[in-house]
Structure formats: structure tokens, C-alpha cells
Protein backbone atom coordinates (compact mmCIF):
# COMPACT_ATOMS: atom_id res chain seq x y z
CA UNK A 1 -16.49 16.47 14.51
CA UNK A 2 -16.88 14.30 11.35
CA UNK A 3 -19.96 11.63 11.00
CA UNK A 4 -18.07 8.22 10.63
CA UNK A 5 -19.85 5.85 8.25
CA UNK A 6 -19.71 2.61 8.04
CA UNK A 7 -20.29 -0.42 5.88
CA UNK A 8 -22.45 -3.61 6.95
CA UNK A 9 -19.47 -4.97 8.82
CA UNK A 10 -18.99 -2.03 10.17
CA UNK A 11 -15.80 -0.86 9.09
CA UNK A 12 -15.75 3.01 8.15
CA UNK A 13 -15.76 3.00 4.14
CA UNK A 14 -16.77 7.31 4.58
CA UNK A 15 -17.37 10.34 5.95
CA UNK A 16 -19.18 13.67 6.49
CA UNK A 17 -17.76 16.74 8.23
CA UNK A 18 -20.51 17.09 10.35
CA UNK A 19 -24.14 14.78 10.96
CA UNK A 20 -26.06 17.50 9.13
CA UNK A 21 -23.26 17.90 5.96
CA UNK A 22 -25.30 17.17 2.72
CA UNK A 23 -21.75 16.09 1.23
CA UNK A 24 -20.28 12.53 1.53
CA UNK A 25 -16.30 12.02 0.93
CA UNK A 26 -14.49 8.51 0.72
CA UNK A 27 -12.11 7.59 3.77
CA UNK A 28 -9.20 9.52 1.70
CA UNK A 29 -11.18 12.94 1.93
CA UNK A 30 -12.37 12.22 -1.81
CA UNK A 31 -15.86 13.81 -2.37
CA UNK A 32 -17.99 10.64 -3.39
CA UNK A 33 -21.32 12.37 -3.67
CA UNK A 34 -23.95 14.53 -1.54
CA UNK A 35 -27.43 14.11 -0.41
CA UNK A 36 -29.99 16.40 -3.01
CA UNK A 37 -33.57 15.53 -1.19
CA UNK A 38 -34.41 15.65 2.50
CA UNK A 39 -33.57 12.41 4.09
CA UNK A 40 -30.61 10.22 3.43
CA UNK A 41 -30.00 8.98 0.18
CA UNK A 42 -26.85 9.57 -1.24
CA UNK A 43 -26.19 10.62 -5.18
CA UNK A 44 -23.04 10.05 -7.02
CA UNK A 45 -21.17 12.96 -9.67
CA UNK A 46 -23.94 12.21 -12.03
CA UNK A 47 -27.04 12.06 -10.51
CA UNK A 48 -27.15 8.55 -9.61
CA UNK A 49 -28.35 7.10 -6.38
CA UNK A 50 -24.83 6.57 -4.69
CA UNK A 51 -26.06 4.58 -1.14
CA UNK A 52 -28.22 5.93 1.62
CA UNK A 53 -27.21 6.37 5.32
CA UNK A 54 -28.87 4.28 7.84
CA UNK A 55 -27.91 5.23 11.08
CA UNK A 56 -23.89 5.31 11.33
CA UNK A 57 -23.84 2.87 8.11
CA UNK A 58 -23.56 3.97 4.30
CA UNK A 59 -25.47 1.24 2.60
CA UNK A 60 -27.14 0.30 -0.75
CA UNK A 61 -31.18 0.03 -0.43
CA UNK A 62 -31.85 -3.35 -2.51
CA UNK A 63 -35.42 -1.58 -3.46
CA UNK A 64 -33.73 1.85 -4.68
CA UNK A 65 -33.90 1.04 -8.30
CA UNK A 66 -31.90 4.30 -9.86
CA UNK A 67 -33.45 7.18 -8.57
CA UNK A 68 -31.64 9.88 -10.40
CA UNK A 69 -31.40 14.11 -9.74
CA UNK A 70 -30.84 15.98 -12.53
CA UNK A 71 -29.68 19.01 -9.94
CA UNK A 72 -25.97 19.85 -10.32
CA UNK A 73 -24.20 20.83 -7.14
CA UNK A 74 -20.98 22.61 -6.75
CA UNK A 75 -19.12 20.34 -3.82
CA UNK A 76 -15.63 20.19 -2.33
CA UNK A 77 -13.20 18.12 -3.75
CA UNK A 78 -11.67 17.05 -0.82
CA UNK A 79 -12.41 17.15 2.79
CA UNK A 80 -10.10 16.22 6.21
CA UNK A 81 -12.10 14.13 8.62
CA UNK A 82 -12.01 15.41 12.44
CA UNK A 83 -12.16 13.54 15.55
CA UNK A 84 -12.08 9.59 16.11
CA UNK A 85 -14.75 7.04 14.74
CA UNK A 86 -17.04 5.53 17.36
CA UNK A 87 -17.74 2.16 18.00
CA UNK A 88 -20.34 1.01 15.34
CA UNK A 89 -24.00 0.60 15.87
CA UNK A 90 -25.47 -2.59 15.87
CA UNK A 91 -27.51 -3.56 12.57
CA UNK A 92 -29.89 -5.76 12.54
CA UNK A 93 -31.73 -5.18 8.88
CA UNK A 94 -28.96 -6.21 7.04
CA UNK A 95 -30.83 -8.55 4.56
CA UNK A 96 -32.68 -5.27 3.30
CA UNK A 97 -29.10 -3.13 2.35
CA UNK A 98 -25.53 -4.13 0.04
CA UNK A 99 -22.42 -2.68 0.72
CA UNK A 100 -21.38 0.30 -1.47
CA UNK A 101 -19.15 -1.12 -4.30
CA UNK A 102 -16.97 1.38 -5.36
CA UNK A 103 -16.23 2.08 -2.02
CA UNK A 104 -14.75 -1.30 -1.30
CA UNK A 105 -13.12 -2.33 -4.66
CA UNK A 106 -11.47 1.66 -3.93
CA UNK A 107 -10.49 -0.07 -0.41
């Protein structure tokens, strides 16, 4: 089943096809980016930090800077999500995290 994730309102904004995918699409199956290191955070096409997941949320650290990987990775460019989205988690640290632009001006 897919790992729903949402942004701080908790609306789904993206997916993975499973919690332990190191690939991140866009609600519309589009492949947004992947996850390079161990942990969560999120690069885009070119390197750049993209978001990093928090739980069942897809959010922008505001003390990232732009960590950058200079690793190219082959990826899927499109992806079906499976099963239902659960109800979202609740989030208390939002004053630490933004929402993911491109995701919502895409929205």
C-alpha cells in the first residue's frame, strides 16, 4: 500500500509506493524526487533538497539551507498510488517546517 503524505494542513500533496520507497511522486503519479541519504530528506531532479518527511507530512525544514547530492539516480517516471489515505497525524511543530511550493502552486 502507498505512504500518503501530507502537507501542514494535512491534505495529501504526495506519495510513495511503499513506507520504505526512497522515491517520492506528486498526487498525479509524477516522480518529484527521491531520498539519496539515510533518513528523510527529500531531493529534487537536480540535487536539490526537495522537502523532508516528518511523520505522514512532506514538509520544508526552515534550517535546511540547500543541501545538495551530486548522485544521479535513475527513478520512475510515474507511479499509481495503492490503497486509501489515512486520517492525518496530528502536528504539533509546525512553526519549525513550510509547505512544499511546487507542490501546491502544481495543486
Amino acid at each position: 500500500m502507498s505512504d500518503y503524505l501530507c502537507d501542514l494542513d494535512g491534505d495529501v500533496i504526495a506519495f510513495r509506493r511503499s513506507w520504505d520507497d526512497e522515491h517520492v511522486f506528486d498526487t498525479s503519479g509524477r516522480w518529484i524526487g527521491w531520498i539519496p541519504w539515510d533518513g528523510t530528506d527529500v531531493v529534487d531532479e537536480r540535487g536539490h533538497y526537495l522537502a523532508s518527511i516528518v511523520g505522514d507530512r512532506l514538509v520544508r525544514r526552515n534550517d535546511c539551507g540547500n543541501r545538495r547530492c551530486a548522485q544521479a539516480v535513475e527513478h520512475p517516471d510515474h507511479a499509481e498510488p495503492s490503497g486509501r489515505p489515512t486520517r492525518p497525524l496530528e502536528f504539533p511543530n509546525r512553526f519549525a517546517y513550510d509547505d512544499v511550493e511546487q507542490l501546491h502552486r502544481a495543486g
